[in-house]
PDB file of N, CA and C in Angstrom:
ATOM      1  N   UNK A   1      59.635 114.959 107.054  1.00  0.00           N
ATOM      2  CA  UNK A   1      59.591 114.186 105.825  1.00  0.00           C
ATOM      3  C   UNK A   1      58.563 113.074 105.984  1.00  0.00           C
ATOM      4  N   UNK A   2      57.675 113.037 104.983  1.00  0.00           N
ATOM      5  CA  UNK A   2      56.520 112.060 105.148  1.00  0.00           C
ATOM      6  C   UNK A   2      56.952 110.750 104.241  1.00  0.00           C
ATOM      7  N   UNK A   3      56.475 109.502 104.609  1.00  0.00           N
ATOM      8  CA  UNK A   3      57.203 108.521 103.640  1.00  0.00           C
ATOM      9  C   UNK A   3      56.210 108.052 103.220  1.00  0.00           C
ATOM     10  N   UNK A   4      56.037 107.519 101.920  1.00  0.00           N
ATOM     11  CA  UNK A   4      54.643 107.191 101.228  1.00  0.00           C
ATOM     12  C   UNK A   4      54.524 105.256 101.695  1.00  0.00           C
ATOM     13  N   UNK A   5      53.748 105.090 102.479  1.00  0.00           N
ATOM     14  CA  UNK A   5      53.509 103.930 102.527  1.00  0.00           C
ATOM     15  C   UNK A   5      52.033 103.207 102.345  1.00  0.00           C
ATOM     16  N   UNK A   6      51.896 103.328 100.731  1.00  0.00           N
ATOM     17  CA  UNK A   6      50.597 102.693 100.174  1.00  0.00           C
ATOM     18  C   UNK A   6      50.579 101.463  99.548  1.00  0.00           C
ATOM     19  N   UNK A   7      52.218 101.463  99.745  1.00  0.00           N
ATOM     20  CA  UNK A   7      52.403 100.274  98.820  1.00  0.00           C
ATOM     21  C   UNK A   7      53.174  99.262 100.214  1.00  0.00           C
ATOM     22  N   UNK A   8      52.777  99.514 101.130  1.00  0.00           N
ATOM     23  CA  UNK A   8      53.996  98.530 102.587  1.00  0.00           C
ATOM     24  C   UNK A   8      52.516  98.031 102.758  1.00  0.00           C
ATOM     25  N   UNK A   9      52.111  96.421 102.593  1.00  0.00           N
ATOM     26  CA  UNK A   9      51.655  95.772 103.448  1.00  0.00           C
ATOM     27  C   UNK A   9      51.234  95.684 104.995  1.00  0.00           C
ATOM     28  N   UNK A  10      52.458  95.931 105.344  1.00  0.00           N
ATOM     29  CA  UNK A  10      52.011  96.131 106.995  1.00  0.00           C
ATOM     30  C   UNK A  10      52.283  97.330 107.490  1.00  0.00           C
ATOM     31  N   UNK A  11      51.665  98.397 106.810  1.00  0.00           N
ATOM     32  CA  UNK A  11      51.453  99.414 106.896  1.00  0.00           C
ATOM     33  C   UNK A  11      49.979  99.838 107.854  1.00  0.00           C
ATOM     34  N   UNK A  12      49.823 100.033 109.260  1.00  0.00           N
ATOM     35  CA  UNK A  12      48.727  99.673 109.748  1.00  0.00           C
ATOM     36  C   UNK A  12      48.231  98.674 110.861  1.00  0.00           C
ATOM     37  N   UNK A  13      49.609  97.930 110.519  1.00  0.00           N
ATOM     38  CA  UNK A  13      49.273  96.322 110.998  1.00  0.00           C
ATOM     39  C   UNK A  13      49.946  96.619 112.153  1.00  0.00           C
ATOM     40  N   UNK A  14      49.860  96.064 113.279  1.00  0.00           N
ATOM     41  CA  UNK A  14      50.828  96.255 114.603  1.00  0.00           C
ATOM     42  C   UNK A  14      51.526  94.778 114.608  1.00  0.00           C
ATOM     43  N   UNK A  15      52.366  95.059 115.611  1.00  0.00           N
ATOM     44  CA  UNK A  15      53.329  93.499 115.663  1.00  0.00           C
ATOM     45  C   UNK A  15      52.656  92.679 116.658  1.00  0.00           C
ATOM     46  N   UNK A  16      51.533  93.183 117.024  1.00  0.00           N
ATOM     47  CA  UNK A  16      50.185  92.062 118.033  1.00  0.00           C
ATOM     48  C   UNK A  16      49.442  91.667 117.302  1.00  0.00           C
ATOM     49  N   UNK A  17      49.139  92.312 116.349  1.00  0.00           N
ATOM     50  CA  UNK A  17      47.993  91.927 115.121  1.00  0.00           C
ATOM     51  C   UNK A  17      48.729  91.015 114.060  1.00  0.00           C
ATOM     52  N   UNK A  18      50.029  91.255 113.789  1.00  0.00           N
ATOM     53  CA  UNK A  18      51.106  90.189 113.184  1.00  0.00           C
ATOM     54  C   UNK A  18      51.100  88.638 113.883  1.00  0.00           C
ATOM     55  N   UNK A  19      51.197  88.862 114.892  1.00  0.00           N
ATOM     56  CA  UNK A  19      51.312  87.700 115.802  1.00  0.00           C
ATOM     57  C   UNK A  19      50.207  87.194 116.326  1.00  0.00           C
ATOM     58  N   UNK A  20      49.503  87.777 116.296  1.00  0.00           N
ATOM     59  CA  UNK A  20      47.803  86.877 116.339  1.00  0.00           C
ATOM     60  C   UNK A  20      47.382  86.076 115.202  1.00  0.00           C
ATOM     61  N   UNK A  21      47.729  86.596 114.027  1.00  0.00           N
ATOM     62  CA  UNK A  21      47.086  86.314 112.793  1.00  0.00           C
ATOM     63  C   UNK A  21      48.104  84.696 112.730  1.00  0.00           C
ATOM     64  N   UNK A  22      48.968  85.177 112.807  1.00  0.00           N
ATOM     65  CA  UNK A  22      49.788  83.592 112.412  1.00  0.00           C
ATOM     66  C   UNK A  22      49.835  83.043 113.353  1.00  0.00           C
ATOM     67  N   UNK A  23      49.531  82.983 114.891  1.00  0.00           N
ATOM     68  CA  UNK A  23      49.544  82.069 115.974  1.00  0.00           C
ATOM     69  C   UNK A  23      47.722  81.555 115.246  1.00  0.00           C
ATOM     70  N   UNK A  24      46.737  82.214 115.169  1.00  0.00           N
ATOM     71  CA  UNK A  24      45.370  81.532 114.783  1.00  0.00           C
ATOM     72  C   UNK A  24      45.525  80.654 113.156  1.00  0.00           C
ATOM     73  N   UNK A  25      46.277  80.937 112.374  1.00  0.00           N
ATOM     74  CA  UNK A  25      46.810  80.412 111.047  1.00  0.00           C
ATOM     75  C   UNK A  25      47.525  79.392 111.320  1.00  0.00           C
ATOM     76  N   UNK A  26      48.816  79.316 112.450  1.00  0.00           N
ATOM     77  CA  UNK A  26      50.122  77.989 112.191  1.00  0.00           C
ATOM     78  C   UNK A  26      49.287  77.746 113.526  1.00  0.00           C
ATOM     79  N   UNK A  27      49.329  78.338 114.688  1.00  0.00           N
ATOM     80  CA  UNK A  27      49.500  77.426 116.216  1.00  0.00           C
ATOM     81  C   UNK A  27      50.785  77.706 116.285  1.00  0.00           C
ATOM     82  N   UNK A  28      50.972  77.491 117.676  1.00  0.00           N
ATOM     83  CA  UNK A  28      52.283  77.916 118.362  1.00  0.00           C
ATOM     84  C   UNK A  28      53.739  76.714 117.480  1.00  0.00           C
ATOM     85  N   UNK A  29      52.844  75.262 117.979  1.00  0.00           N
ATOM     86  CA  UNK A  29      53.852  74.178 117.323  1.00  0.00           C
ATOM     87  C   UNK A  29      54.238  74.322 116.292  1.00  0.00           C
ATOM     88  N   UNK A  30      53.498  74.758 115.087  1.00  0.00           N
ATOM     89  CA  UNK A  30      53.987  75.184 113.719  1.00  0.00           C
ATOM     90  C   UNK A  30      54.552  76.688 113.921  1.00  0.00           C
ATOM     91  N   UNK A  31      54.275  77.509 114.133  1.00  0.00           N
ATOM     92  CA  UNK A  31      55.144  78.871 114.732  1.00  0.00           C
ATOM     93  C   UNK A  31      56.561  78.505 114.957  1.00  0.00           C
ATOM     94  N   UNK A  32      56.723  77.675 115.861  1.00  0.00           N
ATOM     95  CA  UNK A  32      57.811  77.822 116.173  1.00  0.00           C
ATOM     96  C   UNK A  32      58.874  76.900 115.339  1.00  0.00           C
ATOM     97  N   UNK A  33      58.047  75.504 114.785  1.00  0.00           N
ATOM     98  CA  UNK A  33      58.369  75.052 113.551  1.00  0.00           C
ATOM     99  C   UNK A  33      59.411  75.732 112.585  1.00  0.00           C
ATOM    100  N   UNK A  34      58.618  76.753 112.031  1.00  0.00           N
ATOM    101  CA  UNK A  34      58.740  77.804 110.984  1.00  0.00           C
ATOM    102  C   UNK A  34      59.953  78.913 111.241  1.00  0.00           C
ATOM    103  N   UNK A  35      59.981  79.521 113.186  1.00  0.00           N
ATOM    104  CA  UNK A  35      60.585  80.207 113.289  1.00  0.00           C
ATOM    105  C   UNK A  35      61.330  79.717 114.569  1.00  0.00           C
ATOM    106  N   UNK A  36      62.474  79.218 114.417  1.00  0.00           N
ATOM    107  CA  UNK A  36      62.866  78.504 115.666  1.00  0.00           C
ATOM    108  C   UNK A  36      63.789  79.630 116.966  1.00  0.00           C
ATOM    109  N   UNK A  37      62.679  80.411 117.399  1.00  0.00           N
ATOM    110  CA  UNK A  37      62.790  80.808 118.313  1.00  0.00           C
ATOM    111  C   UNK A  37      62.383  80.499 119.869  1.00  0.00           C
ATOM    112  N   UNK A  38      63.204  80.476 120.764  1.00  0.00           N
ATOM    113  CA  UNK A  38      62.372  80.015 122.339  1.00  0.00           C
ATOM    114  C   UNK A  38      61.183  80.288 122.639  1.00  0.00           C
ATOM    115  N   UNK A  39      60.875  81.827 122.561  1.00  0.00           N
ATOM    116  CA  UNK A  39      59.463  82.373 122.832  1.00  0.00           C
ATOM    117  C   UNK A  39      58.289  81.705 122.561  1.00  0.00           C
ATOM    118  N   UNK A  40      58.164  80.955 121.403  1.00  0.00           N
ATOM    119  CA  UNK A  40      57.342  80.472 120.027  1.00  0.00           C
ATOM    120  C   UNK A  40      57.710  78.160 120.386  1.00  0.00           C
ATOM    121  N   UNK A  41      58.539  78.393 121.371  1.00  0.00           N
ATOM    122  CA  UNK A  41      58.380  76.591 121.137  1.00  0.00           C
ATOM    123  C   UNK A  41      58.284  76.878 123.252  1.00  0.00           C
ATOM    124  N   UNK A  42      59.048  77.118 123.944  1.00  0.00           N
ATOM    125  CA  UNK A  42      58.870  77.112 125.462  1.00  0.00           C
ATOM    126  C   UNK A  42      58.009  77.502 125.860  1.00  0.00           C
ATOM    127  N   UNK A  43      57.256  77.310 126.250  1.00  0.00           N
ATOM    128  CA  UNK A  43      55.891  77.911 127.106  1.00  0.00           C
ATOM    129  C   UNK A  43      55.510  79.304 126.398  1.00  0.00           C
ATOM    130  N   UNK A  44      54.701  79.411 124.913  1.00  0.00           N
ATOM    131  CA  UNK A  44      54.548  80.449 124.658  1.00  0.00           C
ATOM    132  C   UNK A  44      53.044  81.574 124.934  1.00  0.00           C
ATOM    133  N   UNK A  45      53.417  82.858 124.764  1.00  0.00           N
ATOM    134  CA  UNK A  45      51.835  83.160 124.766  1.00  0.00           C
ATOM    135  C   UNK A  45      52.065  84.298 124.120  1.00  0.00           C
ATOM    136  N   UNK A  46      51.294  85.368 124.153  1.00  0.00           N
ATOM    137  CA  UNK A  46      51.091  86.465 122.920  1.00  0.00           C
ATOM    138  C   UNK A  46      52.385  87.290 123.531  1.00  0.00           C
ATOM    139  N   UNK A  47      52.144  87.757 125.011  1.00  0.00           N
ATOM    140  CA  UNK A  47      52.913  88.961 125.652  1.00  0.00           C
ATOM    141  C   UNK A  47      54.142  88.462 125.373  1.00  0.00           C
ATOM    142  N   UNK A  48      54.847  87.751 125.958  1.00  0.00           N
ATOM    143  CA  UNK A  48      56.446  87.235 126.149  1.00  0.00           C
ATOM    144  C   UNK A  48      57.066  87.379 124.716  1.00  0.00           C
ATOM    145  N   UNK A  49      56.152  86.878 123.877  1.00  0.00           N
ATOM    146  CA  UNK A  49      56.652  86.860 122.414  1.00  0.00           C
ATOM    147  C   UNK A  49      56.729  88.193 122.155  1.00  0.00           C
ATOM    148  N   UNK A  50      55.711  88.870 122.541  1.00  0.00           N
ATOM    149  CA  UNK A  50      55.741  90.534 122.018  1.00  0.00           C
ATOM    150  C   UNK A  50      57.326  90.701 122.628  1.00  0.00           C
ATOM    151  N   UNK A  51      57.641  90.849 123.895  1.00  0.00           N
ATOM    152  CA  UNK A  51      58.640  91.552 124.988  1.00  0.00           C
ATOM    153  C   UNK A  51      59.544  91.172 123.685  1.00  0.00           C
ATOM    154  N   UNK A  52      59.847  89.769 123.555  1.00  0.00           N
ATOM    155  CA  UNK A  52      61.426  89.072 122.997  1.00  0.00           C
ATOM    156  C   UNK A  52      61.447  89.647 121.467  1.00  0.00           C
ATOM    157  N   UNK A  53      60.188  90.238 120.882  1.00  0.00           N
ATOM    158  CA  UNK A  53      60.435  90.654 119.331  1.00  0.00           C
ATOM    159  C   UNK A  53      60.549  91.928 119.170  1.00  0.00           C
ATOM    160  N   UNK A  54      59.871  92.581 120.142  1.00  0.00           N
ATOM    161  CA  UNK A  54      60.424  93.827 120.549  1.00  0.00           C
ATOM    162  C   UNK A  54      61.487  94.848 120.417  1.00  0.00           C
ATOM    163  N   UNK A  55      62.898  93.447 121.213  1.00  0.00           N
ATOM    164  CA  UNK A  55      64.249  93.521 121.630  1.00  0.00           C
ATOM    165  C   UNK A  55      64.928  93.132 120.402  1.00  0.00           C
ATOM    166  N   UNK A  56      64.564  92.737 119.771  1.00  0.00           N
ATOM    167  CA  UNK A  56      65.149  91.354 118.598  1.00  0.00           C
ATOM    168  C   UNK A  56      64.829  91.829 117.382  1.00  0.00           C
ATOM    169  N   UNK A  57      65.433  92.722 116.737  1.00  0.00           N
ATOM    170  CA  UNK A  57      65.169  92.843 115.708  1.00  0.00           C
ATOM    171  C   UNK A  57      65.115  91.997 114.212  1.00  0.00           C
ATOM    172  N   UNK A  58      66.275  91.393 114.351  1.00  0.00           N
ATOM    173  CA  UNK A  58      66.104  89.952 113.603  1.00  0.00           C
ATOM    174  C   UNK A  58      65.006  88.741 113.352  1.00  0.00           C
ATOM    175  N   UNK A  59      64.287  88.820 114.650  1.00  0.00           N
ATOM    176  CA  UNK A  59      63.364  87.857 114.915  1.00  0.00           C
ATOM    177  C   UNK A  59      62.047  88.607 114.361  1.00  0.00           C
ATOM    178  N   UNK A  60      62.078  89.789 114.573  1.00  0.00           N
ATOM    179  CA  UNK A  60      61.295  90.955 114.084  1.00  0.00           C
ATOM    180  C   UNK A  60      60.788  90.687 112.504  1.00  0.00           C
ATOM    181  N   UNK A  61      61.822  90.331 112.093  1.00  0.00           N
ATOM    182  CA  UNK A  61      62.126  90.360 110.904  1.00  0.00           C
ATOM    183  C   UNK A  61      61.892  89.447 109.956  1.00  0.00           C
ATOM    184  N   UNK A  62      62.137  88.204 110.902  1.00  0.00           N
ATOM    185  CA  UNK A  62      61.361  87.273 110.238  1.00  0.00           C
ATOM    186  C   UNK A  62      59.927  86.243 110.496  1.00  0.00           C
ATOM    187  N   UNK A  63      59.510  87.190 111.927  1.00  0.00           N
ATOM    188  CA  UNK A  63      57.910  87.272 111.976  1.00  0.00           C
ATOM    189  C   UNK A  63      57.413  88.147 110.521  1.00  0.00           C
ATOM    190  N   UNK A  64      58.139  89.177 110.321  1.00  0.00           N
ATOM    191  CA  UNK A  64      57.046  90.288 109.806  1.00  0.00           C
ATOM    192  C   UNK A  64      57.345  89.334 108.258  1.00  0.00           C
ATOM    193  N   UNK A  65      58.125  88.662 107.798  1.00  0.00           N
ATOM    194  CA  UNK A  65      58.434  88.192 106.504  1.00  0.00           C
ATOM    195  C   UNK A  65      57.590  86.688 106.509  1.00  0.00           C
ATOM    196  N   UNK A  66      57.268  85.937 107.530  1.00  0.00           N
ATOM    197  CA  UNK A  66      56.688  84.907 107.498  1.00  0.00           C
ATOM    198  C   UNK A  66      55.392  85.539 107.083  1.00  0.00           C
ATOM    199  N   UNK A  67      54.585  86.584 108.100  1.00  0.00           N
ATOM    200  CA  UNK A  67      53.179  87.202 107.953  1.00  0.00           C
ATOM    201  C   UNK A  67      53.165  87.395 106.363  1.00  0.00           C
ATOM    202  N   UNK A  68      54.134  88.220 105.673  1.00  0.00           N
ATOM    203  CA  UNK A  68      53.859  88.540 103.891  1.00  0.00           C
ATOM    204  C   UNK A  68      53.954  87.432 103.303  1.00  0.00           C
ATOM    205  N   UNK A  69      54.302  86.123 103.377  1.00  0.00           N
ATOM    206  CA  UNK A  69      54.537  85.118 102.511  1.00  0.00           C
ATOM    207  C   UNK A  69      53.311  83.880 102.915  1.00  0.00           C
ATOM    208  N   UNK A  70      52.414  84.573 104.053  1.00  0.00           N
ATOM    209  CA  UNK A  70      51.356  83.916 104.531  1.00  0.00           C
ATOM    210  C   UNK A  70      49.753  84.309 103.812  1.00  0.00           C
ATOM    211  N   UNK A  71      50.258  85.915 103.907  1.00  0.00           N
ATOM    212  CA  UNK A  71      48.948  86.043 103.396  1.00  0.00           C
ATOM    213  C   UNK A  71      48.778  87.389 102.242  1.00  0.00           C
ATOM    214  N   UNK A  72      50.278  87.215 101.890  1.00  0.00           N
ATOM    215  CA  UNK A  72      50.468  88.265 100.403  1.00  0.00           C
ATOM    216  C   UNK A  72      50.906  87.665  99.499  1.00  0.00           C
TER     217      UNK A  72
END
């Protein structure tokens, strides 16, 4: 079963390319501001954040919802 995704935004987008775009847009301090997760305020960097959003679907969730209300 094929699912039509022409109309999904981050359709394309990876969750490294998610998280680049808004770490170069907010910075980590506003990142984590916005999303008060450890990864994003304790010593953050691209990888660790990947590992913990990975696992975390919730957090997942509201990276990928911050990214649409950033730049959709």
């Amino acid at each position: 079963m094929t699912i039509n995704q022409k109309n999904n935004p981050l359709h394309g987008k990876t969750l490294e390319m998610i998280l680049i775009d808004l770490v170069n847009h907010f910075g980590w301090r506003e990142l984590g501001n916005r999303i008060r997760i450890n990864c994003f305020v304790s010593d953050p960097s691209i990888q660790s954040s990947l590992k913990f959003l990975r696992k975390t679907p919730w957090a997942r969730t509201k990276v990928e919802q911050l990214y649409l209300d950033s730049f959709y």
